[in-house]
N, C-alpha and C. Protein backbone atom coordinates (compact mmCIF):
# COMPACT_ATOMS: atom_id res chain seq x y z
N UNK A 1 160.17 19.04 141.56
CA UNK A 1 159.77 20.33 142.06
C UNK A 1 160.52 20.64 143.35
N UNK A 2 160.78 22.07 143.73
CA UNK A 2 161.06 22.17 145.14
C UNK A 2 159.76 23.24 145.56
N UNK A 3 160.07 23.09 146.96
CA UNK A 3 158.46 23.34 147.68
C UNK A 3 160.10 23.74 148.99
N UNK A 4 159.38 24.90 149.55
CA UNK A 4 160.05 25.83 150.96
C UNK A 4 159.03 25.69 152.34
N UNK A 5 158.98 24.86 153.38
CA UNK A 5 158.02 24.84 154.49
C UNK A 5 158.98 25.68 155.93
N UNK A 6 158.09 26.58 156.16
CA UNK A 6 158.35 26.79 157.93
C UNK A 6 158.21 25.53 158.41
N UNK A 7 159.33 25.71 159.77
CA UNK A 7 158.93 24.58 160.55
C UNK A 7 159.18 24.70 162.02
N UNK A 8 158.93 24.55 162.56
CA UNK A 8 158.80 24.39 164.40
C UNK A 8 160.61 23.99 164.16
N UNK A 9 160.72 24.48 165.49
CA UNK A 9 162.10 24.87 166.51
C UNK A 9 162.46 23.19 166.57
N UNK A 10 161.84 22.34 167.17
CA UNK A 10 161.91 21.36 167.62
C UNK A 10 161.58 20.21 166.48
N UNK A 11 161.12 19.81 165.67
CA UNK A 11 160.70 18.83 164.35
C UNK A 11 162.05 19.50 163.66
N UNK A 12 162.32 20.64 162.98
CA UNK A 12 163.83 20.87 162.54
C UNK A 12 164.95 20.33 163.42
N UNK A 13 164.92 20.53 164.69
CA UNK A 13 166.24 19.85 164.98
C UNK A 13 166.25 18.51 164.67
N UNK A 14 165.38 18.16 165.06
CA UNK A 14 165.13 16.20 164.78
C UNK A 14 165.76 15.80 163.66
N UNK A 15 164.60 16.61 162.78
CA UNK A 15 165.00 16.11 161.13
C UNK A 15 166.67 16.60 160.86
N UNK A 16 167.42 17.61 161.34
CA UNK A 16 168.43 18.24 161.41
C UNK A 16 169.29 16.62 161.56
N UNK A 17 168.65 16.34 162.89
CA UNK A 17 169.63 15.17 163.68
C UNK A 17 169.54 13.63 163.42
N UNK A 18 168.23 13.83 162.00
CA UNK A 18 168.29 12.37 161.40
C UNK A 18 167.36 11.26 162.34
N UNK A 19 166.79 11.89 163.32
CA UNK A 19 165.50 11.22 164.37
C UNK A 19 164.40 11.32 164.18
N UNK A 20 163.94 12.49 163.38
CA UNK A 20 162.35 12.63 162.61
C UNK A 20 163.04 12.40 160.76
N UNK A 21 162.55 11.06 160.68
CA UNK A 21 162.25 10.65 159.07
C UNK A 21 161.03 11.01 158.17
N UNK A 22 159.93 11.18 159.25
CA UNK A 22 158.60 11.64 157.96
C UNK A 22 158.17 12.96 158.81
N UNK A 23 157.60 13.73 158.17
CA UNK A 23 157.18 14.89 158.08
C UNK A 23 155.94 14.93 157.92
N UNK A 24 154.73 15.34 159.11
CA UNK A 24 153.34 15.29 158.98
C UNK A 24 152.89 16.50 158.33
N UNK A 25 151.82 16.05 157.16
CA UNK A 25 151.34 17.45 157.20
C UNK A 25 149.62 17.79 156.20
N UNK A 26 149.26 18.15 156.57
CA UNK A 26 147.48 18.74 156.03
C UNK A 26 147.46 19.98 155.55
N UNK A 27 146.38 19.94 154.62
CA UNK A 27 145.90 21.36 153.99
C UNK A 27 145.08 22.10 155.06
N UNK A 28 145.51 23.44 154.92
CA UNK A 28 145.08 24.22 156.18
C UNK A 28 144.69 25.39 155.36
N UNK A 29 143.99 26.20 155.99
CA UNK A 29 143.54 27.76 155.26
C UNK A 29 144.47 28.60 155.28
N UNK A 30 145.51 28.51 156.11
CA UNK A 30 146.81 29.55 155.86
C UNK A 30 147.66 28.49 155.61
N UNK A 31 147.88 27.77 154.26
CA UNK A 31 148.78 27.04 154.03
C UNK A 31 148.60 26.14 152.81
N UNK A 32 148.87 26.66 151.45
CA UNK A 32 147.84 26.15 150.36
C UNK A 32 149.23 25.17 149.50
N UNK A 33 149.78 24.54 150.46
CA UNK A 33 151.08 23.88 149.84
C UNK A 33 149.93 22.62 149.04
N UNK A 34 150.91 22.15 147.56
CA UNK A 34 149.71 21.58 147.09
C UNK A 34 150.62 20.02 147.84
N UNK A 35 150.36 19.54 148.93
CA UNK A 35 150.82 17.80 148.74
C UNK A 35 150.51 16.79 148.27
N UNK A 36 149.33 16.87 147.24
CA UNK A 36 148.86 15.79 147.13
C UNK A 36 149.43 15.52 145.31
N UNK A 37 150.51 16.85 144.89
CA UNK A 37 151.47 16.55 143.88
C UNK A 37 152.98 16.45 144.25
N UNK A 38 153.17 15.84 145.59
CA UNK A 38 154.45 15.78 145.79
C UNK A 38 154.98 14.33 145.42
N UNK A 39 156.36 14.14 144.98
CA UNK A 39 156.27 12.97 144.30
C UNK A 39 157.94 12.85 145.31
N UNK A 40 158.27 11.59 145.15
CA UNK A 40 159.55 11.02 145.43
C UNK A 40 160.71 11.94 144.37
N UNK A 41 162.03 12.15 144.98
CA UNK A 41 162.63 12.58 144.56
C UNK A 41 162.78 14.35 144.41
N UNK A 42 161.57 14.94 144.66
CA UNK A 42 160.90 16.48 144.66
C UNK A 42 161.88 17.01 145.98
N UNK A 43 162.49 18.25 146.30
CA UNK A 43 162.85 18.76 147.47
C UNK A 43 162.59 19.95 147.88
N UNK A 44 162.65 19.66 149.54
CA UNK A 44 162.20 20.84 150.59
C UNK A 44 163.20 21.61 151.20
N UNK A 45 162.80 22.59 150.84
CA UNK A 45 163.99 23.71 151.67
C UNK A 45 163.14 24.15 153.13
N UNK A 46 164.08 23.57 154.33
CA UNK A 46 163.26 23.79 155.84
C UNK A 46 163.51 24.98 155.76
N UNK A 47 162.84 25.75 156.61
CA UNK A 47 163.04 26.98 157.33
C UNK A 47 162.67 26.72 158.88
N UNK A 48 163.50 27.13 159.91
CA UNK A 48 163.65 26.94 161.09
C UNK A 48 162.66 29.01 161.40
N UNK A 49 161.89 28.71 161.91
CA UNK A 49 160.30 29.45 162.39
C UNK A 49 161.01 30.14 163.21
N UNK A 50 162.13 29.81 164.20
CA UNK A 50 162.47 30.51 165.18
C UNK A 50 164.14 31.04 164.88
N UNK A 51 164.98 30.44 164.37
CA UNK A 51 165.91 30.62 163.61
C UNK A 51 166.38 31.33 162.66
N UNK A 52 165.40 31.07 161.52
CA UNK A 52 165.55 31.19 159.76
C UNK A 52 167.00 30.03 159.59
N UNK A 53 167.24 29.26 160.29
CA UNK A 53 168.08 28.25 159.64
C UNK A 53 167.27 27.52 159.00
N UNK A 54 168.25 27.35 157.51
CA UNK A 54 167.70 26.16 156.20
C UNK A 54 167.87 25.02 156.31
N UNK A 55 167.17 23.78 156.16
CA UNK A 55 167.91 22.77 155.63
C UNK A 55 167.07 22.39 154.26
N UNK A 56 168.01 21.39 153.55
CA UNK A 56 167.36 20.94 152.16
C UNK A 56 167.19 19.52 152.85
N UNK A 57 166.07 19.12 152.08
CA UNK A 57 165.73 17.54 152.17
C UNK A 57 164.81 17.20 151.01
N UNK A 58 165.31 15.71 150.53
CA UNK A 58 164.56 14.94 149.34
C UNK A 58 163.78 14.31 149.75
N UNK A 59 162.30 14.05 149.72
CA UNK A 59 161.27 13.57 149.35
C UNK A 59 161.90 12.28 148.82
N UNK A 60 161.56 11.30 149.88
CA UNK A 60 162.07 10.12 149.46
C UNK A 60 160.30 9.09 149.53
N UNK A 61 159.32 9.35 149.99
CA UNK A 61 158.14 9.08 149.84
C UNK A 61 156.99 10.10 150.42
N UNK A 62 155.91 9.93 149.95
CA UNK A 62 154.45 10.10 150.00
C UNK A 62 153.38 9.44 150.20
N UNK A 63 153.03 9.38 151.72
CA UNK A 63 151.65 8.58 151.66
C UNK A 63 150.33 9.43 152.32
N UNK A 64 149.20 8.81 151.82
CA UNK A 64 148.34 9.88 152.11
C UNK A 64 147.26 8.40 153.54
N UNK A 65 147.20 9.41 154.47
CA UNK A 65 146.12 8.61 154.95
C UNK A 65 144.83 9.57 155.77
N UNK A 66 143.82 8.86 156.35
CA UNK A 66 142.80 10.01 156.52
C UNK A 66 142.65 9.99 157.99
N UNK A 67 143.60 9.70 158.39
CA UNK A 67 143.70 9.81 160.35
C UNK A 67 145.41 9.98 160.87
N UNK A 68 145.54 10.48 161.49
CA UNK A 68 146.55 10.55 162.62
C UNK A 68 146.57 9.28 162.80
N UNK A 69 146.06 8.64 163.73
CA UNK A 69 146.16 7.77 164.04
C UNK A 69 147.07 6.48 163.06
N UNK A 70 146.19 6.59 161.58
CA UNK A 70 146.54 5.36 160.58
C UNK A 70 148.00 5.75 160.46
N UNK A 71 148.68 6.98 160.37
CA UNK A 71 149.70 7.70 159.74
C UNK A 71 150.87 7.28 161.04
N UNK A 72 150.69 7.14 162.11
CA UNK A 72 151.47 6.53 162.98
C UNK A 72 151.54 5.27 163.08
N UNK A 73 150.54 4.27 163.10
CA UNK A 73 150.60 3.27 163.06
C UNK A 73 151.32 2.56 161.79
N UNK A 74 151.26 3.23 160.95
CA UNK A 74 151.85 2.70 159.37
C UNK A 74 153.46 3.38 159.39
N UNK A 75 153.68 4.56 159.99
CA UNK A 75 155.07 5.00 159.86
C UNK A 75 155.87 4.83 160.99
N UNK A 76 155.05 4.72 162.33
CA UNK A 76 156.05 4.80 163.52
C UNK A 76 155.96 5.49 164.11
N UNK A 77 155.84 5.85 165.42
CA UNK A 77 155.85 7.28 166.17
C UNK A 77 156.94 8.03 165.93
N UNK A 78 158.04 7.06 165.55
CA UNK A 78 159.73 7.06 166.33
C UNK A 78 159.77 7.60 165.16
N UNK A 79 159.34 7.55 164.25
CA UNK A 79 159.87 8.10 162.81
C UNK A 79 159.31 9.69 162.77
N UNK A 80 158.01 9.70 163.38
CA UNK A 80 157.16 10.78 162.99
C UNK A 80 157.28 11.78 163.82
N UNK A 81 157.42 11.97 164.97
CA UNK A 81 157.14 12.52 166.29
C UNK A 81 158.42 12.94 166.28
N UNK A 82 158.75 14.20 166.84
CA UNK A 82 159.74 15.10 167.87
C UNK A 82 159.94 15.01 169.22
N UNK A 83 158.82 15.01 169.70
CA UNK A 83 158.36 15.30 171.09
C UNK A 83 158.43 13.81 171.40
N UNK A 84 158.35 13.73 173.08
CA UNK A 84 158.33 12.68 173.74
C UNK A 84 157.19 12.74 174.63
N UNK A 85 156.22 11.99 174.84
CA UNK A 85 156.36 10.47 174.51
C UNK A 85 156.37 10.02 173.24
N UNK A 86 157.06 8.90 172.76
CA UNK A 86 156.98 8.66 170.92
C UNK A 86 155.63 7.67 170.93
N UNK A 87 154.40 8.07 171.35
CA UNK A 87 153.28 7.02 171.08
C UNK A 87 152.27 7.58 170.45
N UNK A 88 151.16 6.38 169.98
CA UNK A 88 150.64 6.97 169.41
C UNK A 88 149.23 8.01 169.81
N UNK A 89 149.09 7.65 171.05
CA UNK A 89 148.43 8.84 171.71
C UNK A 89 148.60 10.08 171.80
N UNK A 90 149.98 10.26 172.36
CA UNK A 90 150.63 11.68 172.21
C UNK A 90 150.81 11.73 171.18
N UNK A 91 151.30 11.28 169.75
CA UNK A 91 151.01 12.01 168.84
C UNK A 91 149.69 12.77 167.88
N UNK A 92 148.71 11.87 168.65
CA UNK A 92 147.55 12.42 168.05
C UNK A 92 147.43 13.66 168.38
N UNK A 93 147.57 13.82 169.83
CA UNK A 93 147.06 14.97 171.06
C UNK A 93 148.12 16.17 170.21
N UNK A 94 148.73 15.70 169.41
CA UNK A 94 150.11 16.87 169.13
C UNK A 94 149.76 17.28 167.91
N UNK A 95 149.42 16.58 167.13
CA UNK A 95 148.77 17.00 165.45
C UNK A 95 147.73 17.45 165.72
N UNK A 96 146.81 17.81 166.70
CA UNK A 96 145.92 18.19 166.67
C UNK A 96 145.72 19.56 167.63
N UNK A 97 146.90 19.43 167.80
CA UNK A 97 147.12 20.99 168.59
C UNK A 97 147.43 22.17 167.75
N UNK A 98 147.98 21.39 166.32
CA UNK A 98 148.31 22.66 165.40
C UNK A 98 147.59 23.21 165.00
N UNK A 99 147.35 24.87 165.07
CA UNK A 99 146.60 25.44 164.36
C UNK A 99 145.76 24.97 162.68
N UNK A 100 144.56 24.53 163.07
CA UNK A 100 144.02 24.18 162.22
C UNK A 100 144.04 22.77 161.46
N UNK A 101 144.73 21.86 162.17
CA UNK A 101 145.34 20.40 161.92
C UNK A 101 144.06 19.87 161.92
N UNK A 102 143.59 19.50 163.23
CA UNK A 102 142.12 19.01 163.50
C UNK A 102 141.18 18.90 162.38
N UNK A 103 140.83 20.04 161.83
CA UNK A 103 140.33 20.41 160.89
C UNK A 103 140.41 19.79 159.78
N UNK A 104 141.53 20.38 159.29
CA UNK A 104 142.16 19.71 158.02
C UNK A 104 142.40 18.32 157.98
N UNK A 105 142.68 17.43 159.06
CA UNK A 105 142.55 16.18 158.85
C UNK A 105 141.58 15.72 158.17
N UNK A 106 140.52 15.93 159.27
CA UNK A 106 138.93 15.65 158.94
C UNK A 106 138.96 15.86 157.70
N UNK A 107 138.99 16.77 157.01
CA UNK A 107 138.64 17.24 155.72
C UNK A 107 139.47 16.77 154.61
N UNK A 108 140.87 16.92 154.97
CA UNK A 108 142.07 16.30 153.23
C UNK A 108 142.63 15.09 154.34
N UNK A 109 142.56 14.45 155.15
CA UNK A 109 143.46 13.17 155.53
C UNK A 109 144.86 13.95 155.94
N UNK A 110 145.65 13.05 155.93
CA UNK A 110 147.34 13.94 156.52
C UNK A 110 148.12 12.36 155.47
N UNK A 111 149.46 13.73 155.41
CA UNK A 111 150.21 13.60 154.12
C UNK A 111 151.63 13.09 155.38
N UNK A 112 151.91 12.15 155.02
CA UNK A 112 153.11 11.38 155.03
C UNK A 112 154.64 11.59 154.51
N UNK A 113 155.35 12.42 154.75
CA UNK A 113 156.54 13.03 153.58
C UNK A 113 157.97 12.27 154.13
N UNK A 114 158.30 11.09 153.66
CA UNK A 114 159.44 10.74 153.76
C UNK A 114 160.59 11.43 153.63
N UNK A 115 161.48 12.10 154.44
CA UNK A 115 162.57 12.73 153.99
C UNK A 115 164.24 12.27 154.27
N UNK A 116 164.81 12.87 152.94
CA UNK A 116 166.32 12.52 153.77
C UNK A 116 166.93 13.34 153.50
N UNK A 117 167.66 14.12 154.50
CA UNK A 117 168.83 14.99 154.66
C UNK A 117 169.56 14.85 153.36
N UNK A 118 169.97 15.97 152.80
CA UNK A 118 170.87 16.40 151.58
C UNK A 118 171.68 16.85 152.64
């Protein structure tokens, strides 16, 4: 399948620059992407939010876990995170700043999306 996500100014450059490898992400009420049928090999066309620059990337894994927290500790900050500090504090404080993240954790867990630059 391919699947098209907006994405923040800053997580696109990363992933752009090969420094963000996984891609966080939850079911939200303005955002009915289905992830919990995303499979290895499936690809994402980025859209840059502030830009409209594209990139393509393959879905190279999927993991589902039901905390921030577990989802860093199992993938890495360094993998997951944009922003600095790469820990796992600040990344909580950062997934949970997104509109409606908080939420949606609690409720569907957060989705793990391995990607690699096409």
């Amino acid at each position: 399948m391919e699947y098209t996500f907006d994405t923040n100014d800053r997580p696109f450059k990363a992933i752009k620059a090969r420094t963000k490898k996984v891609e966080g992400r939850t079911n939200v009420d303005h955002d009915k992407t289905p992830y919990d049928e995303f499979i290895a090999g499936d690809t994402i066309n980025l859209i840059n939010n502030l830009t409209n620059e594209t990139l393509k990337v393959k879905v190279i894994f999927i993991h589902h876990y039901p905390t921030v927290q577990e989802m860093l500790e199992k993938e890495g900050p360094e993998n997951v995170l944009s922003s600095e500090p790469k820990t796992i504090e600040h990344g909580i404080q950062a997934y949970n700043a997104i509109n409606g993240y908080e939420e949606g954790i609690k409720k569907y867990g957060i989705y793990a999306i391995g990607l690699e630059l096409l």
